[in-house]
Protein backbone atom coordinates (compact mmCIF):
# COMPACT_ATOMS: atom_id res chain seq x y z
CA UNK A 1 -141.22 -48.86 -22.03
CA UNK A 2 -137.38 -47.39 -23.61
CA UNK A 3 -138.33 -49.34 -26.96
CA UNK A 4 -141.82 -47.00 -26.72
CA UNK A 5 -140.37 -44.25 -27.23
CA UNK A 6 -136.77 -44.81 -28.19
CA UNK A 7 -137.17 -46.58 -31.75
CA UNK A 8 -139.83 -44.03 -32.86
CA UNK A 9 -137.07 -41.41 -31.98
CA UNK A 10 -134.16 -43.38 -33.54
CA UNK A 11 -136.00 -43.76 -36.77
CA UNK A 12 -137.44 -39.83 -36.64
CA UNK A 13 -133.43 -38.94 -36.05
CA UNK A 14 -132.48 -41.32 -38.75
CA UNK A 15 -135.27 -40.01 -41.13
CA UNK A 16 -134.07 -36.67 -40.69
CA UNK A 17 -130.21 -37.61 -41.55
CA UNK A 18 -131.40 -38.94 -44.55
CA UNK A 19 -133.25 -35.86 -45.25
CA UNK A 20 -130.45 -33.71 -44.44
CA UNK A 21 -128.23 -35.38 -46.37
CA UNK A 22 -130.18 -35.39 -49.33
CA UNK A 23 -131.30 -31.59 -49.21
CA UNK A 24 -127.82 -31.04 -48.93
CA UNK A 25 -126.45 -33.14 -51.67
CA UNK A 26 -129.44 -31.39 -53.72
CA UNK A 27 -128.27 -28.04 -52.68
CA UNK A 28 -124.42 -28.52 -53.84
CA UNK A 29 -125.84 -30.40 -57.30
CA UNK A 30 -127.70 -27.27 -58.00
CA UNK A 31 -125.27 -24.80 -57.12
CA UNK A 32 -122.81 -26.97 -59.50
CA UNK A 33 -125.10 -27.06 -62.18
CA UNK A 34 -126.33 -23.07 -62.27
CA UNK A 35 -122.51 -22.49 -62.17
CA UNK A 36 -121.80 -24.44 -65.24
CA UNK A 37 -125.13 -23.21 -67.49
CA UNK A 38 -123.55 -19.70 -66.30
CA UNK A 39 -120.42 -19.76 -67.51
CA UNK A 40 -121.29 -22.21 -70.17
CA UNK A 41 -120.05 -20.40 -74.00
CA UNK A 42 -123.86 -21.52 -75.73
CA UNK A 43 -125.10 -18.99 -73.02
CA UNK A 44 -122.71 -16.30 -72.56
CA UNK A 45 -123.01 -15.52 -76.32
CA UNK A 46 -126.96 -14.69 -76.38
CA UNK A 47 -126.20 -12.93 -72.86
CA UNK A 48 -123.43 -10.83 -74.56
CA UNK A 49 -125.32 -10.17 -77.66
CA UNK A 50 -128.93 -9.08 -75.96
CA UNK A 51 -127.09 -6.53 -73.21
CA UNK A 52 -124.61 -5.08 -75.28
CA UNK A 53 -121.68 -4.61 -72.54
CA UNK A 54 -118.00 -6.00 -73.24
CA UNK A 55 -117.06 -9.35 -72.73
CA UNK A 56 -114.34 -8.40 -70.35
CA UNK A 57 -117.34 -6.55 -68.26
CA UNK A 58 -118.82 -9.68 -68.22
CA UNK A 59 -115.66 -12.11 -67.44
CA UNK A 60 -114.42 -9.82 -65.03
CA UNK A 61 -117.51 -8.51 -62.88
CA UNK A 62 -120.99 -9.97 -63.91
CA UNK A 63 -119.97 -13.51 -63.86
CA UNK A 64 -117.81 -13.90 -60.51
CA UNK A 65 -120.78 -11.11 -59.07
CA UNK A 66 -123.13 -14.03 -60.02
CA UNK A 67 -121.00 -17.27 -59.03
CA UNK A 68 -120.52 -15.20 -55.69
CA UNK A 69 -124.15 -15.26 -55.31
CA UNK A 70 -124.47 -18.13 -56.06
CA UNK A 71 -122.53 -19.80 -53.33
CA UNK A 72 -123.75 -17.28 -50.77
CA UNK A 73 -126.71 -18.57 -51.39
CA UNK A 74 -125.86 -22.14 -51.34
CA UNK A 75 -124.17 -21.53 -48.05
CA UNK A 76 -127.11 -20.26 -46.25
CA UNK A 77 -129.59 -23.11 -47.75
CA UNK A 78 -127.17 -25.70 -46.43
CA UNK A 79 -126.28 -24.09 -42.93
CA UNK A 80 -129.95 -23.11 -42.54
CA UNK A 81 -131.00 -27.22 -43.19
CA UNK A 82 -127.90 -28.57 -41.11
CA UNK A 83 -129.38 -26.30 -37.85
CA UNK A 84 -133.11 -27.21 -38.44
CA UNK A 85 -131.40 -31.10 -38.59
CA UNK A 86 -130.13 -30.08 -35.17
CA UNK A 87 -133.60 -29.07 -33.82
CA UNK A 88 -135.14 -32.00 -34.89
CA UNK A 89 -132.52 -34.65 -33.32
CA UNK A 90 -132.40 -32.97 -30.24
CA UNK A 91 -136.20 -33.07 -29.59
CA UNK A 92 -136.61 -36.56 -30.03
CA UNK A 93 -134.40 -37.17 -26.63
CA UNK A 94 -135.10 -36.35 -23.03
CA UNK A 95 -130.88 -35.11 -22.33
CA UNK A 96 -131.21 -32.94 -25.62
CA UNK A 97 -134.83 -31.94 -25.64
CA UNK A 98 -134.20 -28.69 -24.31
CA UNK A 99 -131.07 -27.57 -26.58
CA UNK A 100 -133.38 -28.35 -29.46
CA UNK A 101 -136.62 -26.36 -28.02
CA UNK A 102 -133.85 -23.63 -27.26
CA UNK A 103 -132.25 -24.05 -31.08
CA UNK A 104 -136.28 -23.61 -32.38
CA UNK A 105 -136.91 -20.82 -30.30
CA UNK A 106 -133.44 -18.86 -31.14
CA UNK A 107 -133.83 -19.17 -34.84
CA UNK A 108 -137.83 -17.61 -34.23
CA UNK A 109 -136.35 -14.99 -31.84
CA UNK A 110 -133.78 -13.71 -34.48
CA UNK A 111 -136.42 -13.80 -37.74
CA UNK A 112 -138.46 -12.01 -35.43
CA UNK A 113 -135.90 -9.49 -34.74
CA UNK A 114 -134.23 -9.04 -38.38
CA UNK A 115 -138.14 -8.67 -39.35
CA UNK A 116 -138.85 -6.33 -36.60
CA UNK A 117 -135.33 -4.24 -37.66
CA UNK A 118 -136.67 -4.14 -41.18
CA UNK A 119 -140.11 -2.86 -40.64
CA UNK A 120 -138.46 -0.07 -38.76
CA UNK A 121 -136.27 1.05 -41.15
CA UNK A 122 -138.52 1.41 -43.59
CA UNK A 123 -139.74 4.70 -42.85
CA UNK A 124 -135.90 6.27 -42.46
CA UNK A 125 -134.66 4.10 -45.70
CA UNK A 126 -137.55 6.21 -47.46
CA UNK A 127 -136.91 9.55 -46.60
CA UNK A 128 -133.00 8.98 -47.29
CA UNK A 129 -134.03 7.47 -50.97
CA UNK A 130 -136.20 10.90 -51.18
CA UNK A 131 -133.28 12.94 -49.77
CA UNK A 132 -130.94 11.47 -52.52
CA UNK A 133 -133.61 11.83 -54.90
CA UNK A 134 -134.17 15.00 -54.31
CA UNK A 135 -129.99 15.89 -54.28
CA UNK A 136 -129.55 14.34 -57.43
CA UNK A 137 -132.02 15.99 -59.38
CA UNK A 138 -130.10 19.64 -57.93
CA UNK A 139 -126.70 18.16 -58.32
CA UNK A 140 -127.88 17.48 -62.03
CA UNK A 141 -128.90 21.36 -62.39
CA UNK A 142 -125.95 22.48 -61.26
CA UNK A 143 -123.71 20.27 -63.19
CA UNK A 144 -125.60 21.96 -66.42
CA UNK A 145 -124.66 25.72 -65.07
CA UNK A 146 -121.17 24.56 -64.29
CA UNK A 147 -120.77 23.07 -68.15
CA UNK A 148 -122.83 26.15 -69.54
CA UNK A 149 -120.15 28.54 -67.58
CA UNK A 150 -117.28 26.57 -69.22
CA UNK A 151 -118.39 26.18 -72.72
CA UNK A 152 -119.13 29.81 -72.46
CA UNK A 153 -122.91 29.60 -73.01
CA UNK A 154 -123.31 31.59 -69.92
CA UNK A 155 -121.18 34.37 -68.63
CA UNK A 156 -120.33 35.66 -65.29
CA UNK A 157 -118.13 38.05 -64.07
CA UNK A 158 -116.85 36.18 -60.69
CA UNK A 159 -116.57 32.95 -62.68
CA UNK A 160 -114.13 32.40 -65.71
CA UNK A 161 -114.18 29.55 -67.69
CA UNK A 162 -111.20 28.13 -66.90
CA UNK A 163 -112.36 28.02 -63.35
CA UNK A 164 -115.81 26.12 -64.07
CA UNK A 165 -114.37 22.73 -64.21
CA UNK A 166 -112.10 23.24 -61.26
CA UNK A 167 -114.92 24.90 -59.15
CA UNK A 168 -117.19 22.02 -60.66
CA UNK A 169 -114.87 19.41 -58.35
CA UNK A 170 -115.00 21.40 -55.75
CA UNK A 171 -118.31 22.52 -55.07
CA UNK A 172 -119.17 18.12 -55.85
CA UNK A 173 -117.31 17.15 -52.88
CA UNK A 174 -118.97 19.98 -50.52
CA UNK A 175 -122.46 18.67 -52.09
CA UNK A 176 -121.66 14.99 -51.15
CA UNK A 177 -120.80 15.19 -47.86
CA UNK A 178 -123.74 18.08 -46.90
CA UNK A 179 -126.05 15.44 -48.55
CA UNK A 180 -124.25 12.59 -46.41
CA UNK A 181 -124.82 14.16 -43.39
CA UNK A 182 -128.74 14.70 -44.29
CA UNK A 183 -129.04 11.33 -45.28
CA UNK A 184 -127.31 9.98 -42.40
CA UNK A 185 -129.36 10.17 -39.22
CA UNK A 186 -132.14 8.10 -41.55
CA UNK A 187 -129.89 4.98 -41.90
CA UNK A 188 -130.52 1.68 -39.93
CA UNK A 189 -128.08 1.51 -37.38
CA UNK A 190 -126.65 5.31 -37.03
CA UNK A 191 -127.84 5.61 -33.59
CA UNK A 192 -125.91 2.50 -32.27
CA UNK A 193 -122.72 2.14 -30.44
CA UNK A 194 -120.67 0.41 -32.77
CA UNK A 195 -121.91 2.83 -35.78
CA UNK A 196 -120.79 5.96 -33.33
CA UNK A 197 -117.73 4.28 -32.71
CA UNK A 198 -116.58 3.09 -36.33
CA UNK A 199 -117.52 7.05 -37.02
CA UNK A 200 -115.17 8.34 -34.65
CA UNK A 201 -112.82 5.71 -35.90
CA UNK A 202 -113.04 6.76 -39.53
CA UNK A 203 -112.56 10.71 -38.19
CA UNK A 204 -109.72 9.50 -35.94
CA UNK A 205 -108.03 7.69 -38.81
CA UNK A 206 -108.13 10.78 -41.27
CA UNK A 207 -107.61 13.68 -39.21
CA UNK A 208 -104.44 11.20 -38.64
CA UNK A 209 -102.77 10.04 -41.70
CA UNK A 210 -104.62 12.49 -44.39
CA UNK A 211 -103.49 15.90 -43.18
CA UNK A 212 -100.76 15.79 -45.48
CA UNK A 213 -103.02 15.56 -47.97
CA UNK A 214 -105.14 18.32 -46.51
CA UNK A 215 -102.28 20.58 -47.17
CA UNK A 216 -101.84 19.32 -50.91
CA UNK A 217 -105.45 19.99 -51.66
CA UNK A 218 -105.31 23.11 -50.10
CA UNK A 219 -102.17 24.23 -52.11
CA UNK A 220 -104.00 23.48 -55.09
CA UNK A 221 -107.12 25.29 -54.39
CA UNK A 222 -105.34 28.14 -53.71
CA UNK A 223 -103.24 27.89 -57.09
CA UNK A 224 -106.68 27.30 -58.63
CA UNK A 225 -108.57 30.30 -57.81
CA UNK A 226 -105.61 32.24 -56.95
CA UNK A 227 -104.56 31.90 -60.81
CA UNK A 228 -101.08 31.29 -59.76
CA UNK A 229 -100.61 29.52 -63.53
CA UNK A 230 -103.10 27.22 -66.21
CA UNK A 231 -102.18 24.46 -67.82
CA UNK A 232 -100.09 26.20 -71.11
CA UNK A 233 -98.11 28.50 -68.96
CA UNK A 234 -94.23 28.14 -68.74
CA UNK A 235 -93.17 28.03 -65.27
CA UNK A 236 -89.89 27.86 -62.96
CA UNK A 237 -90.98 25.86 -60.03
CA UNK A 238 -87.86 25.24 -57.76
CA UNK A 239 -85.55 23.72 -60.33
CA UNK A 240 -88.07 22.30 -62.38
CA UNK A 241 -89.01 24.45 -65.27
CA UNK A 242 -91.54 23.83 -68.55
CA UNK A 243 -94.73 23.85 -69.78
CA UNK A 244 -97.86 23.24 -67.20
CA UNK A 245 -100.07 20.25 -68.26
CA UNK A 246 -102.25 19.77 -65.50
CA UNK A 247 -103.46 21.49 -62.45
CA UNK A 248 -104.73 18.86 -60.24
CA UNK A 249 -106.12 18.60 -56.70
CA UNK A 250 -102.62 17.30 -54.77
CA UNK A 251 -100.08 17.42 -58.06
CA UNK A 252 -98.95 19.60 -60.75
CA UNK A 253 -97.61 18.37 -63.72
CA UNK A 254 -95.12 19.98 -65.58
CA UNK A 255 -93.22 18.84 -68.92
CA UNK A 256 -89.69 20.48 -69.64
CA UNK A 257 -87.73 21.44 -72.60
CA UNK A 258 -86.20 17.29 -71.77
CA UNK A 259 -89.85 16.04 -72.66
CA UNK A 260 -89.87 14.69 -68.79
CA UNK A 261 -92.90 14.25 -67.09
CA UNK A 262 -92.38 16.04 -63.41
CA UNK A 263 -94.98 15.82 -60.93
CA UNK A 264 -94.46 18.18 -58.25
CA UNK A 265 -96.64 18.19 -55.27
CA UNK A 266 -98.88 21.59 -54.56
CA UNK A 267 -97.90 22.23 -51.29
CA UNK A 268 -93.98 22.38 -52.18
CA UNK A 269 -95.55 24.81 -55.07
CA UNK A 270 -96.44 27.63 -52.77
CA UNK A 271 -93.35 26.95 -50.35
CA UNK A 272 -91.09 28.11 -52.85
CA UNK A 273 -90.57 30.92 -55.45
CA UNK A 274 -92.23 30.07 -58.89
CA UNK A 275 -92.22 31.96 -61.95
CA UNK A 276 -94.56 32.21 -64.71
CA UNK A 277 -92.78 33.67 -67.80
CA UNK A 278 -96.34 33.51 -69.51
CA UNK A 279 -97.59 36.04 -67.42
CA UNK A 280 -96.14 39.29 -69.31
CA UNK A 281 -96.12 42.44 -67.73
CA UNK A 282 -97.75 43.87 -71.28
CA UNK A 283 -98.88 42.30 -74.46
CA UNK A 284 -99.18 38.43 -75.12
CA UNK A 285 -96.41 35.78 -74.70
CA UNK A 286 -93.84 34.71 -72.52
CA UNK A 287 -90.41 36.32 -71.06
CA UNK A 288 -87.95 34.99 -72.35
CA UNK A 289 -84.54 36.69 -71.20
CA UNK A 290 -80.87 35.99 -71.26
CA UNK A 291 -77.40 37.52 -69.72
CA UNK A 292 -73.92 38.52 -71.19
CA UNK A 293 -70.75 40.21 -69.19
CA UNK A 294 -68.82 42.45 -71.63
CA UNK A 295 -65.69 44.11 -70.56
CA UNK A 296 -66.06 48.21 -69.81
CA UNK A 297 -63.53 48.75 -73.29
CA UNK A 298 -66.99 48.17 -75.02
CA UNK A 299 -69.29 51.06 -75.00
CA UNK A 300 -72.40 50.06 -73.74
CA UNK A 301 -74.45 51.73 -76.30
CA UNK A 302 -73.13 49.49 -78.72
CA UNK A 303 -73.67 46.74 -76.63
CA UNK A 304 -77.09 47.64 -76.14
CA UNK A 305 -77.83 47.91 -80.11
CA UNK A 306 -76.16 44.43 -81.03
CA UNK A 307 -78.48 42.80 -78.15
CA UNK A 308 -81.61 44.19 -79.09
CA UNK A 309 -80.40 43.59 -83.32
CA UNK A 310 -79.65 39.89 -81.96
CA UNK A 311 -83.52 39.55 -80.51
CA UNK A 312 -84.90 41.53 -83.53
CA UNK A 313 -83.28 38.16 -85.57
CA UNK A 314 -84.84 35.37 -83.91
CA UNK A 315 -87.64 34.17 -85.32
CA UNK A 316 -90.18 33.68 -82.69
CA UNK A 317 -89.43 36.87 -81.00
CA UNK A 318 -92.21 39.68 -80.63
CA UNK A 319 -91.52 42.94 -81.56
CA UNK A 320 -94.32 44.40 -79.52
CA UNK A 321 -93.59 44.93 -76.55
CA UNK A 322 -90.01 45.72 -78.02
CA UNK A 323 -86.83 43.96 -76.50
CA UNK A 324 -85.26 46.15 -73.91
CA UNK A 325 -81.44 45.99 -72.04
CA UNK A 326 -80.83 46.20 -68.62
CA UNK A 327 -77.21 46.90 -67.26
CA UNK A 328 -77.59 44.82 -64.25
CA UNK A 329 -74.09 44.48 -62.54
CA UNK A 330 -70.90 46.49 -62.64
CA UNK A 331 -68.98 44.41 -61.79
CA UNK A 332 -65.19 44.57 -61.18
CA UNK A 333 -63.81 43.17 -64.53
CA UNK A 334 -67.38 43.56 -66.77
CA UNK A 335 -70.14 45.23 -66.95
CA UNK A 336 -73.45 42.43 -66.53
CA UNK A 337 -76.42 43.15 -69.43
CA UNK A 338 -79.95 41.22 -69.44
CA UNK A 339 -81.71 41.44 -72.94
CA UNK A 340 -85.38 40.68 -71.98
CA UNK A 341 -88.02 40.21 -74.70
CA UNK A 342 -91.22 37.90 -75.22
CA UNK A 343 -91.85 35.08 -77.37
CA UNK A 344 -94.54 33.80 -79.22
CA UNK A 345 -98.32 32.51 -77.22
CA UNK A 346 -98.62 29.83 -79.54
CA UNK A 347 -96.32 27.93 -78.41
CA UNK A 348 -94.50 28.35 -74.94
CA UNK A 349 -93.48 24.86 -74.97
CA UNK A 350 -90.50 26.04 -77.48
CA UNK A 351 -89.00 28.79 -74.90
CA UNK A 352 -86.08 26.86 -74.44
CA UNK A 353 -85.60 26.26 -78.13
CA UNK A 354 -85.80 29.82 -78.29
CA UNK A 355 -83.89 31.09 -75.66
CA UNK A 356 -81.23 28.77 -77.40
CA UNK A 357 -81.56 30.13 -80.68
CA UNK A 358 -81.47 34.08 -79.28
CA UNK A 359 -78.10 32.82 -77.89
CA UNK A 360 -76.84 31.75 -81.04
CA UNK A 361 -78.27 35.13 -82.60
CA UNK A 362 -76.19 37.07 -79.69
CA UNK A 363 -72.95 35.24 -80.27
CA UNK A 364 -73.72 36.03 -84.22
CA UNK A 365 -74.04 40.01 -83.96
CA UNK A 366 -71.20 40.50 -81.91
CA UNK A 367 -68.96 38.54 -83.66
CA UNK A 368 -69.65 40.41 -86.66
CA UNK A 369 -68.96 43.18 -84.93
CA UNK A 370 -66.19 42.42 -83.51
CA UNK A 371 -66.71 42.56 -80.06
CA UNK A 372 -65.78 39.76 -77.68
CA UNK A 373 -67.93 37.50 -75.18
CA UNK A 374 -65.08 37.26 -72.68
CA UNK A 375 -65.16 38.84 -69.22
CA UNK A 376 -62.41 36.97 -67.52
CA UNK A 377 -60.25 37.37 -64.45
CA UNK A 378 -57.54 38.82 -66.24
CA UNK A 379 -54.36 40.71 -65.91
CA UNK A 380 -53.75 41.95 -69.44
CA UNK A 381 -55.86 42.48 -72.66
CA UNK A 382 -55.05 39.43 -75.29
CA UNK A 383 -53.21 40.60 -78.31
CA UNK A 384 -56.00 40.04 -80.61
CA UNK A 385 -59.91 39.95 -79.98
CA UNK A 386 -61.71 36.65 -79.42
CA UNK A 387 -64.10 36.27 -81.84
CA UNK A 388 -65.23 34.18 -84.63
CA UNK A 389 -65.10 35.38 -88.48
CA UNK A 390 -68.30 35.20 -91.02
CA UNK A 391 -66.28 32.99 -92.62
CA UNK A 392 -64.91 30.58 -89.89
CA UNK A 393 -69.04 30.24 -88.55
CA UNK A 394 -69.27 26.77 -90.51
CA UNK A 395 -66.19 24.67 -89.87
CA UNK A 396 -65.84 20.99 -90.27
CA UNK A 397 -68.43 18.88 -89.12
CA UNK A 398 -70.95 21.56 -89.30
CA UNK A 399 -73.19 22.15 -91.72
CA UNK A 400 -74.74 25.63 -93.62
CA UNK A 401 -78.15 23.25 -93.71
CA UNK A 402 -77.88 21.86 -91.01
CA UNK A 403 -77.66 24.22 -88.79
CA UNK A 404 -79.80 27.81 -88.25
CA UNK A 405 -78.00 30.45 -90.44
């Protein structure tokens, strides 16, 4: 009576080993030999050729993308096989009958359910595609306006140009997460526990760690459309001062008369003071200004006429608006004078060239004239003026052609 039914389910168990074994050698033979014909060089040259996209696309995405796959796929044929081997050897015995009825029925539950879950989604998965469908087709529209506004096809009087592509970012990430939260309810899965709770995770985590930079992209909106300073403009930020190159969401970028690179961050923009000396209170430019003490033996008309002679020399210099000079300190041993002016728009980048060179042009006129740069702590006039000659302006090492006359 055992041999009756024993042997029958010995060789059944046995048959099915062999089976299993042999799918599964199949399974890794194949996955071995699509992985080679995929990578092979005879194939990736025709692939390369027909689709037109870079090798290193296809080294460094397509082809591991694909080999992924691949093995994925392999996986799931093998452990698929190895638990329908399991069914069948359990059957065939009275001790493991029921594991294997309960390993048959499991697998049929969980197809049922994934097929079930599908169906379902359908619907939701079809009104999100139409949502996004729908949003892209506006988001396209808008784009268009946004690029008309900034090439200056279309003009508006609460939108500049220089704001379009600025306001372009902007009003992109407002889009995507409106459309987010439309398209969200419709997704398989929103209305579960663990898709509520990864939610308030996500929230958790970046009302956390990102309000720093909250305050950065704040900064820099409000720089932005306050018009605080463009790229082009030459700033004082702090101690940091040059030419503006970028404007970004959480940085700006600024590159000084040094040709560094300084990235300061927006927030520490509108904590301090900055100045924008391309930002003229009349006219076109930027201010450029610089400060000399002269003792009170000089009279300060004179003083006034060999600083505004000095700025009328330097090349660069506007003479509209015309340079002006402010006594701005009497101090107890000088008397302090500012000589602002403006300097060329085309090219703020050279203000500290310039400001050099208008230094050079100061310590020029009044050494022609006679009159000395020194405002000491004295107790007693020197016997004779300190000041440098015409002739003595060029002594060894220096240069007539080398240097600026």
């Amino acid at each position: 009576m055992l041999s009756e039914w024993i042997l029958p389910a010995l060789a059944l168990s046995v048959g099915a080993t062999l089976a299993w074994a042999i799918l599964l050698r199949a399974i890794l033979w194949c996955r071995s030999c699509l992985r080679a014909r995929l990578t092979a060089p005879e194939q990736l040259h025709p692939i390369v050729h027909q689709s037109g996209l870079p090798r290193w696309v296809l080294g460094e995405w397509i082809l591991p993308l694909c080999t992924w796959a691949i093995g994925a796929a392999a996986w799931f044929l093998a452990l698929l096989i190895t638990y329908e081997w399991l069914s069948i050897v359990f059957r065939q015995f009275p001790l493991t009958r029921a594991w294997g009825e309960g390993l048959n029925g499991f697998i049929l539950r969980v197809a049922l359910m994934v097929l079930e879950g599908v169906v379902e989604a359908i619907p939701g998965l079809f009104t999100a595609a139409i949502i996004f469908a729908l949003a892209r087709i506006l988001w396209k529209a808008i784009a268009r306006f946004f690029d008309r506004v900034q090439t200056r096809q279309t003009r508006l009087s609460w939108l500049d140009p220089e704001l379009a592509a600025p306001t372009r970012r902007v009003s992109a990430v407002v889009f995507g997460i409106f459309v987010i939260t439309l398209i969200y309810p419709y997704l398989p899965g929103s209305q579960s526990e663990a898709f509520k709770g990864l939610s308030v995770l996500a929230g958790l985590m970046l009302s956390v760690g990102a309000s720093g930079l909250v305050a950065h992209a704040a900064s820099g909106l409000i720089i932005v459309f306050g018009r605080l300073f463009r790229p082009g403009d030459y700033v004082r930020i702090a101690d940091a001062e040059g030419t503006v190159t970028e404007v970004g969401a959480f940085t700006t970028r600024i590159r000084t008369s040094k040709d560094e690179d300084l990235v300061v961050p927006n927030s520490m923009v509108l904590a301090g003071v900055s100045r924008n000396f391309s930002r003229p209170a009349e006219g076109s430019g930027f201010v450029i200004n610089t400060d000399v003490t002269i003792g009170y033996d000089t009279p300060w008309r004179q003083v006034h006429a060999m600083l505004i002679e000095a700025a009328i020399r330097t090349e660069g210099v506007l003479a509209s608006p015309a340079p002006r000079v402010w006594q701005t300190a009497l101090s107890d041993f000088y008397v302090q004078y500012t000589l602002v002016c403006q300097g060329s728009p085309t090219w703020p980048a050279a203000r500290a060239a310039l400001l050099s060179e208008l230094n050079a042009k100061v310590q020029d006129v009044f050494n022609e004239h006679g009159v000395q740069i020194m405002s000491p702590h004295y107790l007693a006039d020197p016997p004779a003026a300190k000041v440098v000659a015409p002739a003595d302006w060029y002594p060894e090492p220096a240069r007539r052609d080398s240097i600026n006359p």
